[in-house]
PDB file of N, CA and C in Angstrom:
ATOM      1  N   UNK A   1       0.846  -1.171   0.000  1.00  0.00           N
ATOM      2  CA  UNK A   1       0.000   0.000   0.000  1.00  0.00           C
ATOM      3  C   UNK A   1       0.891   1.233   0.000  1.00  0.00           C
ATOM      4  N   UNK A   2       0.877   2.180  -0.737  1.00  0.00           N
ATOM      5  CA  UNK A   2       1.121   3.399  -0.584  1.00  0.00           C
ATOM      6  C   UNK A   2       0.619   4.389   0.198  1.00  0.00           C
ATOM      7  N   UNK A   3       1.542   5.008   1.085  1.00  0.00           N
ATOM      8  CA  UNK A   3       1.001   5.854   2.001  1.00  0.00           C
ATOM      9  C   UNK A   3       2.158   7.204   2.225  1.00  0.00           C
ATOM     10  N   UNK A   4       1.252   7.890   2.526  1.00  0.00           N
ATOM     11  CA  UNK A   4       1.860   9.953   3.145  1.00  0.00           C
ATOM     12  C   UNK A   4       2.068   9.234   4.337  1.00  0.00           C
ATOM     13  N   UNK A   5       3.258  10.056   5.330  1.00  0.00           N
ATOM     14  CA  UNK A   5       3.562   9.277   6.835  1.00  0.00           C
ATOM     15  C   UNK A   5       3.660  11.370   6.929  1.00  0.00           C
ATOM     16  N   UNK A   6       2.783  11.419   8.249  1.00  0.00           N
ATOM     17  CA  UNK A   6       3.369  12.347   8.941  1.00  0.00           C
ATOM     18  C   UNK A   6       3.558  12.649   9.911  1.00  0.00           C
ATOM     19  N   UNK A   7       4.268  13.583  10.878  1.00  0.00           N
ATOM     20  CA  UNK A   7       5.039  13.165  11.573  1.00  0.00           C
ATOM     21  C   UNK A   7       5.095  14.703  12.833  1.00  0.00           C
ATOM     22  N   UNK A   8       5.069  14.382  14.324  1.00  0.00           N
ATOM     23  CA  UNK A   8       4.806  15.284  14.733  1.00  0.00           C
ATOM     24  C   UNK A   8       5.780  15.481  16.212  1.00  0.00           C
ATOM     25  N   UNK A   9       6.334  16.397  16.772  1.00  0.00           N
ATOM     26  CA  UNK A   9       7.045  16.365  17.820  1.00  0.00           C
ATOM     27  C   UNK A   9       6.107  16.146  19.212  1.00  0.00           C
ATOM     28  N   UNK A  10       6.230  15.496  19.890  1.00  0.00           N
ATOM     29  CA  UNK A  10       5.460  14.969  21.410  1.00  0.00           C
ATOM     30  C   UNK A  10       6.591  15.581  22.420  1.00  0.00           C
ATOM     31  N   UNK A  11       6.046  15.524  23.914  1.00  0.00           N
ATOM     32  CA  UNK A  11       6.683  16.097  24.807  1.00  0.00           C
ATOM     33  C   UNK A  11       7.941  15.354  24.603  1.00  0.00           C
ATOM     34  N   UNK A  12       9.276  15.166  26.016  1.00  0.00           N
ATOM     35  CA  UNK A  12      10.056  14.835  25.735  1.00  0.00           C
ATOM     36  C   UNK A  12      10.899  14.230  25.033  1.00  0.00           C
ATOM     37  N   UNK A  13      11.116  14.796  23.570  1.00  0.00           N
ATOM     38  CA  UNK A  13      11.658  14.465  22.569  1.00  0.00           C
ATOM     39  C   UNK A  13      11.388  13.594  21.570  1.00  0.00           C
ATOM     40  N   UNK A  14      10.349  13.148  21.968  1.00  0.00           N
ATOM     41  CA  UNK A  14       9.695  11.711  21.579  1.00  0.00           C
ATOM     42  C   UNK A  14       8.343  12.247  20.191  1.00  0.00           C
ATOM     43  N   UNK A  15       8.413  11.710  19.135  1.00  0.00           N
ATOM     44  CA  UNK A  15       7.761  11.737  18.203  1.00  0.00           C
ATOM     45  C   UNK A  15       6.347  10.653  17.883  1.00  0.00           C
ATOM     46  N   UNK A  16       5.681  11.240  17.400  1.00  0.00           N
ATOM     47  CA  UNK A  16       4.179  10.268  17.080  1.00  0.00           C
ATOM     48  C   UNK A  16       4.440  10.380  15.096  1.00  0.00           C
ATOM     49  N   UNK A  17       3.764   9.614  14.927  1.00  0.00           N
ATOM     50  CA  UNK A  17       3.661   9.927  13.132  1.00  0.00           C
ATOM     51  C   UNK A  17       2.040   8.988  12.661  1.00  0.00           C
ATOM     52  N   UNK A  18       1.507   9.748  11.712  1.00  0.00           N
ATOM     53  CA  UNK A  18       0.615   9.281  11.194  1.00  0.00           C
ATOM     54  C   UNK A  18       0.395   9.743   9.702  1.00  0.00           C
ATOM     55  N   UNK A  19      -0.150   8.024   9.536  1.00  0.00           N
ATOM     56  CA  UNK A  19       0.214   7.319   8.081  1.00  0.00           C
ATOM     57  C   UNK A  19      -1.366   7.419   7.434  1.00  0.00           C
ATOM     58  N   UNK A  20      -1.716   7.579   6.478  1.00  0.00           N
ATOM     59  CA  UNK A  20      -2.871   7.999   5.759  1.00  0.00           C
ATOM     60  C   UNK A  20      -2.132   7.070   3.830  1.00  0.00           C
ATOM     61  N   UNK A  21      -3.311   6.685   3.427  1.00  0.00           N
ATOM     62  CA  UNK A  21      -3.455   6.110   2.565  1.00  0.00           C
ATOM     63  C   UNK A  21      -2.789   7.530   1.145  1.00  0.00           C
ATOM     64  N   UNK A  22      -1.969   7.250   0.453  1.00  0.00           N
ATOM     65  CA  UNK A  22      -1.743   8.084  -0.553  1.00  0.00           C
ATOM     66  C   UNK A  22      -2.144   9.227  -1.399  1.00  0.00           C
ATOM     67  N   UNK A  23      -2.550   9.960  -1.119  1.00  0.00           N
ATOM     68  CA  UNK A  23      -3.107  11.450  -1.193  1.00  0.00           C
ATOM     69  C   UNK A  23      -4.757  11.488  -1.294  1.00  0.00           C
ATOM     70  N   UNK A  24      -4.716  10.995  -0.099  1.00  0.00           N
ATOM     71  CA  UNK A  24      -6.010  10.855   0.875  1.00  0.00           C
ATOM     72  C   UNK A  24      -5.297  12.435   1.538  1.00  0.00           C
ATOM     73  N   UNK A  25      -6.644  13.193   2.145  1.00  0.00           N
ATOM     74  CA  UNK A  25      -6.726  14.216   2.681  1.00  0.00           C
ATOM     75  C   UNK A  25      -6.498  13.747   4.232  1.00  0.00           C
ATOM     76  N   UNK A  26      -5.922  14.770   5.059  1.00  0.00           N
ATOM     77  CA  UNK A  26      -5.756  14.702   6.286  1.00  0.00           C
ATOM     78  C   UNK A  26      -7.090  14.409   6.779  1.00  0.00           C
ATOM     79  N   UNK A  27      -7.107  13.260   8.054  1.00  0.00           N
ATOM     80  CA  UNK A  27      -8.670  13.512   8.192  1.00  0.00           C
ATOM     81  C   UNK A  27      -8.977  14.848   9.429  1.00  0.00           C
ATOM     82  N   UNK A  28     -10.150  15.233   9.323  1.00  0.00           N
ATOM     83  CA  UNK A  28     -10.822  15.774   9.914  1.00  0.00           C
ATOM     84  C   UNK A  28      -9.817  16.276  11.527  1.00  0.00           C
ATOM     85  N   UNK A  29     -10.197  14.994  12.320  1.00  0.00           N
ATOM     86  CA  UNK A  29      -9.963  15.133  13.498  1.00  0.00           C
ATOM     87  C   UNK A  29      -8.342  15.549  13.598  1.00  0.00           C
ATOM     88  N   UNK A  30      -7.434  15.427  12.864  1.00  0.00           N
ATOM     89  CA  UNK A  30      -6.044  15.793  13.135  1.00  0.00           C
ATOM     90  C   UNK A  30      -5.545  17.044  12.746  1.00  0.00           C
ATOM     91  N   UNK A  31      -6.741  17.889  11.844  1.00  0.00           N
ATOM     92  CA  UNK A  31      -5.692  19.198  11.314  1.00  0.00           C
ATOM     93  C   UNK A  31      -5.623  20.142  11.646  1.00  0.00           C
ATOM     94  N   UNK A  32      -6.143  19.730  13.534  1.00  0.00           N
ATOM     95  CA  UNK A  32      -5.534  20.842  14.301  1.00  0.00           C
ATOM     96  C   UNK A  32      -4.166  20.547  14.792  1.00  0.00           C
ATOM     97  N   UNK A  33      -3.659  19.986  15.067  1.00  0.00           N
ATOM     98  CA  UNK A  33      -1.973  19.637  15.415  1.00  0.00           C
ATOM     99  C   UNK A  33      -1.228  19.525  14.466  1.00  0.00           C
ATOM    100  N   UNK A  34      -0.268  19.742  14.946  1.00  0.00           N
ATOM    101  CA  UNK A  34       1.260  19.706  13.849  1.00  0.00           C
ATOM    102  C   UNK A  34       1.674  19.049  13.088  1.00  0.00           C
ATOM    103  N   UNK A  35       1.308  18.018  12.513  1.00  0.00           N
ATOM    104  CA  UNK A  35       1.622  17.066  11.816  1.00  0.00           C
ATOM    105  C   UNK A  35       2.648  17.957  10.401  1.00  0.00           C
ATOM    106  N   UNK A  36       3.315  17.527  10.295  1.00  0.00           N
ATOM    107  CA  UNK A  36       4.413  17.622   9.168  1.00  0.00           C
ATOM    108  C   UNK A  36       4.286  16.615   8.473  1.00  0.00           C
ATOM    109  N   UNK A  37       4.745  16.969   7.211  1.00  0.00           N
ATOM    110  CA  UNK A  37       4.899  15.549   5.840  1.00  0.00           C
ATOM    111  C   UNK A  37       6.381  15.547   6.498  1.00  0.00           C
ATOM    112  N   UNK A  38       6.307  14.503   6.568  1.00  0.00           N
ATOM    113  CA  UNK A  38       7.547  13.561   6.645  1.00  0.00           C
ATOM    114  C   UNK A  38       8.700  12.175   5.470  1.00  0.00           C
ATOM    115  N   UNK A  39       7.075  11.830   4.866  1.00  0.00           N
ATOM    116  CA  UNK A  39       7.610  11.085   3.768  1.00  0.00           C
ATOM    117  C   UNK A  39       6.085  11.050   2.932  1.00  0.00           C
ATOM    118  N   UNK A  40       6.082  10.890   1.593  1.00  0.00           N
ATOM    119  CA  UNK A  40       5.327  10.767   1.045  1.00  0.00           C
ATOM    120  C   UNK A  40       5.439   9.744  -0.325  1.00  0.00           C
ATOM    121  N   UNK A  41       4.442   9.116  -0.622  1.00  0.00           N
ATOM    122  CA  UNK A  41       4.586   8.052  -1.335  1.00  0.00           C
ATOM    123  C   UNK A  41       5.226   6.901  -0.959  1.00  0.00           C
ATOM    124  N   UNK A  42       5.454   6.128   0.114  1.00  0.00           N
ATOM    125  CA  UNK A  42       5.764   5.499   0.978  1.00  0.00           C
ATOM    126  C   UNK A  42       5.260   3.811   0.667  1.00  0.00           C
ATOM    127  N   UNK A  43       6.244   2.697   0.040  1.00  0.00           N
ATOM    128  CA  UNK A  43       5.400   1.565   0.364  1.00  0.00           C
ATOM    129  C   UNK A  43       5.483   0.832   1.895  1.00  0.00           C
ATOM    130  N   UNK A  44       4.589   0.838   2.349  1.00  0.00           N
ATOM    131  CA  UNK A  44       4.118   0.225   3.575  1.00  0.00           C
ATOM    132  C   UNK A  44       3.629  -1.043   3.521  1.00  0.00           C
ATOM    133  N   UNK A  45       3.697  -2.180   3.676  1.00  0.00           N
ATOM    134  CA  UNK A  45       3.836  -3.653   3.612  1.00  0.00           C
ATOM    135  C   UNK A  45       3.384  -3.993   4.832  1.00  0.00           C
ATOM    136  N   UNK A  46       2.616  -5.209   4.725  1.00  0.00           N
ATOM    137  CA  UNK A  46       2.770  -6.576   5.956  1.00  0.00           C
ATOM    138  C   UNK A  46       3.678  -7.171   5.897  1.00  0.00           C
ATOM    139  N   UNK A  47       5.133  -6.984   5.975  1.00  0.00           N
ATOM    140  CA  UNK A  47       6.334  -7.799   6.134  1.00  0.00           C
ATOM    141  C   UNK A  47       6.228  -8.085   7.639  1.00  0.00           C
ATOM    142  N   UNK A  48       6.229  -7.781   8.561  1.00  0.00           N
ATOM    143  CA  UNK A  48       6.659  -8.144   9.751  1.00  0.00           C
ATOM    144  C   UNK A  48       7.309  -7.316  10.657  1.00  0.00           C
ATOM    145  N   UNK A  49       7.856  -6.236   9.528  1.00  0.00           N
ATOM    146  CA  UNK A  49       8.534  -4.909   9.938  1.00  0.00           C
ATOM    147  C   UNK A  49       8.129  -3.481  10.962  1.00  0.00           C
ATOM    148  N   UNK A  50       8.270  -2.981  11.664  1.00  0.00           N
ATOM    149  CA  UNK A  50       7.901  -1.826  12.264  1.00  0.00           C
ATOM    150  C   UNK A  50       8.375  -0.828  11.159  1.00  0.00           C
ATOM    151  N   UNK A  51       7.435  -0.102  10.595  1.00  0.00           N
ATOM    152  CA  UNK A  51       6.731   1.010   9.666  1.00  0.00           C
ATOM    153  C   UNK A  51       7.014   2.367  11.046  1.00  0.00           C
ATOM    154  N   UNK A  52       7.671   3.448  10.806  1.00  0.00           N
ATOM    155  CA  UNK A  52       7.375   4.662  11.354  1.00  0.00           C
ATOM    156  C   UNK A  52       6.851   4.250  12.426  1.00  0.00           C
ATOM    157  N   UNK A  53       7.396   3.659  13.571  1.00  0.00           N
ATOM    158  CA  UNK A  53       6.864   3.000  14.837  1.00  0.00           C
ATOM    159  C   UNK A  53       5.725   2.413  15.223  1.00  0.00           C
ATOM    160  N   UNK A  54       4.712   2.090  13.732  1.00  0.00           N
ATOM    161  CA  UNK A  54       3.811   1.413  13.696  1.00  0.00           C
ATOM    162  C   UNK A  54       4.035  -0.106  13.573  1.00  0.00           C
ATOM    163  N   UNK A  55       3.378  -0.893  14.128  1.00  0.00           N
ATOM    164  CA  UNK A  55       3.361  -2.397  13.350  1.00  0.00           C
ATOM    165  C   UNK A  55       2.118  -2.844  12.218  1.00  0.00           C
ATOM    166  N   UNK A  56       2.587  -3.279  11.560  1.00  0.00           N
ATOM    167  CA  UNK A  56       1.801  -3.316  10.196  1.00  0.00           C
ATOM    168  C   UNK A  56       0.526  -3.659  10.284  1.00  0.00           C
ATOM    169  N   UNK A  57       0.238  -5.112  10.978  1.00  0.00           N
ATOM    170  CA  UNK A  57      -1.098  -5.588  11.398  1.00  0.00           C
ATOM    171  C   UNK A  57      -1.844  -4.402  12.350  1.00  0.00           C
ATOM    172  N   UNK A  58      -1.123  -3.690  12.954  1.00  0.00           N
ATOM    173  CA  UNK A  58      -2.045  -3.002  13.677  1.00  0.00           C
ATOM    174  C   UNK A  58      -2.856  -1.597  13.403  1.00  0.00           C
ATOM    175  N   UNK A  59      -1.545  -1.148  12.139  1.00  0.00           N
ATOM    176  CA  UNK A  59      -1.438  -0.056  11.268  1.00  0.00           C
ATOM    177  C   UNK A  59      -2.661  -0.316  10.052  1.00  0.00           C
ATOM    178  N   UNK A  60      -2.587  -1.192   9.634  1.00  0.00           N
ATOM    179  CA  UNK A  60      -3.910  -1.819   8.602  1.00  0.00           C
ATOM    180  C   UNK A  60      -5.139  -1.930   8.968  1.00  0.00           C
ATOM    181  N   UNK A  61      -5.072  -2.640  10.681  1.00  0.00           N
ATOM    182  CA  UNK A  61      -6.406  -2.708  10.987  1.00  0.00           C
ATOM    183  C   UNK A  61      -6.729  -1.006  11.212  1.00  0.00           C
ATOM    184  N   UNK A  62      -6.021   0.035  11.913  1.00  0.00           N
ATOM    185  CA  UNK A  62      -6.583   1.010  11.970  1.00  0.00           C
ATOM    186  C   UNK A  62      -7.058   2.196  10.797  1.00  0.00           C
ATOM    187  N   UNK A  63      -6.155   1.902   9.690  1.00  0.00           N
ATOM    188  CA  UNK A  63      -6.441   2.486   8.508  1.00  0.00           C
ATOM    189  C   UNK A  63      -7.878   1.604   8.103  1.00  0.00           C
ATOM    190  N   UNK A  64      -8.212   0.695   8.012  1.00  0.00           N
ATOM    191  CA  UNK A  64      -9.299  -0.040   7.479  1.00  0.00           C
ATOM    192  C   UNK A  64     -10.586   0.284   8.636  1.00  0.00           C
ATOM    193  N   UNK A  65     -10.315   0.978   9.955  1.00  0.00           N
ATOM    194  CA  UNK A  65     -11.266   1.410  10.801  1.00  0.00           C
ATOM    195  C   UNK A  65     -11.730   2.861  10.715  1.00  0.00           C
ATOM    196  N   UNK A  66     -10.747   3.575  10.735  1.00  0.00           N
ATOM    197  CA  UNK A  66     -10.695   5.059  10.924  1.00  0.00           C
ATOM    198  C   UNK A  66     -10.059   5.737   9.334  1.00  0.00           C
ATOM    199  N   UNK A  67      -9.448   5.010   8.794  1.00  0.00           N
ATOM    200  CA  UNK A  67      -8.982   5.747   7.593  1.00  0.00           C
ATOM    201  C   UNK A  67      -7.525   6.130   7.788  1.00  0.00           C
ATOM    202  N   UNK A  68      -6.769   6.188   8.951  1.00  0.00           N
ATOM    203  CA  UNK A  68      -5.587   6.463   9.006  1.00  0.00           C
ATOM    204  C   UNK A  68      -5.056   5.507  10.279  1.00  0.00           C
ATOM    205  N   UNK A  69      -3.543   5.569  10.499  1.00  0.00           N
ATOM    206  CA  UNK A  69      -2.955   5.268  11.592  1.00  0.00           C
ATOM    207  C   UNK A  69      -2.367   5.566  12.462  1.00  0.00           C
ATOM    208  N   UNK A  70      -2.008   5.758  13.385  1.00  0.00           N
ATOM    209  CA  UNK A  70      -0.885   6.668  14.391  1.00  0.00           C
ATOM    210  C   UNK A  70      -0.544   5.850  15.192  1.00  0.00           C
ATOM    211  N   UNK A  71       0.601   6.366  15.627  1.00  0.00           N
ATOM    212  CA  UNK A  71       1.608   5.552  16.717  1.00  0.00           C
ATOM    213  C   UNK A  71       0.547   5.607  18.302  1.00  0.00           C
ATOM    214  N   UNK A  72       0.914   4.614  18.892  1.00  0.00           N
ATOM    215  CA  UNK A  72       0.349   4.299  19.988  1.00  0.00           C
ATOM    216  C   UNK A  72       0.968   5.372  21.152  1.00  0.00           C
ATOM    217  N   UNK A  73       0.621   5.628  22.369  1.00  0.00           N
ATOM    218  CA  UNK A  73       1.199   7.079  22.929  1.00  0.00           C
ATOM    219  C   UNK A  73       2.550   5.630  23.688  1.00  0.00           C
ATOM    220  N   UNK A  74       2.862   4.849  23.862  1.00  0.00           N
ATOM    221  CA  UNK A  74       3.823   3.874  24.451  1.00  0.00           C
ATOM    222  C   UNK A  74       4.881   3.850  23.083  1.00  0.00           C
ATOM    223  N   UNK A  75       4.164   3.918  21.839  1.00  0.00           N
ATOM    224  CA  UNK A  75       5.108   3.305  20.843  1.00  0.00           C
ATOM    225  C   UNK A  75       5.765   4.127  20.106  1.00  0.00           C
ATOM    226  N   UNK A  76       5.844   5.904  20.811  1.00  0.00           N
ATOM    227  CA  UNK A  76       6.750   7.023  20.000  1.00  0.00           C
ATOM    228  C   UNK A  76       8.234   6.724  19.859  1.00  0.00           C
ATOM    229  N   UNK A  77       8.403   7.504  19.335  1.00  0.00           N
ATOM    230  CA  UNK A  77      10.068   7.582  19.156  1.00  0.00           C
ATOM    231  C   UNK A  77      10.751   8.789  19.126  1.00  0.00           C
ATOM    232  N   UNK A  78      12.539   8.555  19.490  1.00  0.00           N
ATOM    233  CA  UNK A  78      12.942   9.471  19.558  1.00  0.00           C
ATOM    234  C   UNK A  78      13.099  10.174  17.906  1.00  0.00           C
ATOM    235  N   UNK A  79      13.667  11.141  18.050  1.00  0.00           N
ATOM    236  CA  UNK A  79      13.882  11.736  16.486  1.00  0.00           C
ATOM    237  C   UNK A  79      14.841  11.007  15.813  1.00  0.00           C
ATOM    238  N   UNK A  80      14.983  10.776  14.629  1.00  0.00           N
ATOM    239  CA  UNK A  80      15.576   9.324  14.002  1.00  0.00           C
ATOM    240  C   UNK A  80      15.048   8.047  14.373  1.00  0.00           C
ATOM    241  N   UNK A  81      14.597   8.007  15.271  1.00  0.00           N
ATOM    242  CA  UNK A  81      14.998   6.467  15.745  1.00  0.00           C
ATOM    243  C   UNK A  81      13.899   5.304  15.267  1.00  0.00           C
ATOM    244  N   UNK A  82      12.961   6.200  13.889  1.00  0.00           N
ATOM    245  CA  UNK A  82      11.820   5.189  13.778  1.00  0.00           C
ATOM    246  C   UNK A  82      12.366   4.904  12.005  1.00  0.00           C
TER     247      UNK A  82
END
């Protein structure tokens, strides 16, 4: 699947990012916060892999619920480190 990842600074240094289906519009509920493009055009896979501190199965089921995904508030990261 192709996806926009974007990407936002959280308190102590620690980053959230959310992934939206390929030039799908931001939804609704997020475009009051900061979100930055971070990467765009992005293939995102069920390999097994952690995606932008998402895990794939969990990242799919929430895009297939809500239309997008975001990191869990436990599963941020530091800057680089996703």
């Amino acid at each position: 699947m192709k996806v926009d990842v974007y990407k936002r600074p959280d308190s102590d240094g620690l980053f959230s990012y959310l992934v939206i289906p390929h030039r799908h519009a931001l939804p609704e509920e997020v475009t009051n916060t900061d979100w930055l493009v971070h990467e765009q055009d992005v293939d995102f896979e069920r390999d097994g892999r952690r995606h932008f501190t998402l895990q794939p199965e969990d990242a799919f089921r929430q895009i297939g619920e809500k239309g997008y995904a975001i990191t869990h508030l436990a599963e941020r990261a530091r800057d680089g480190a996703a």
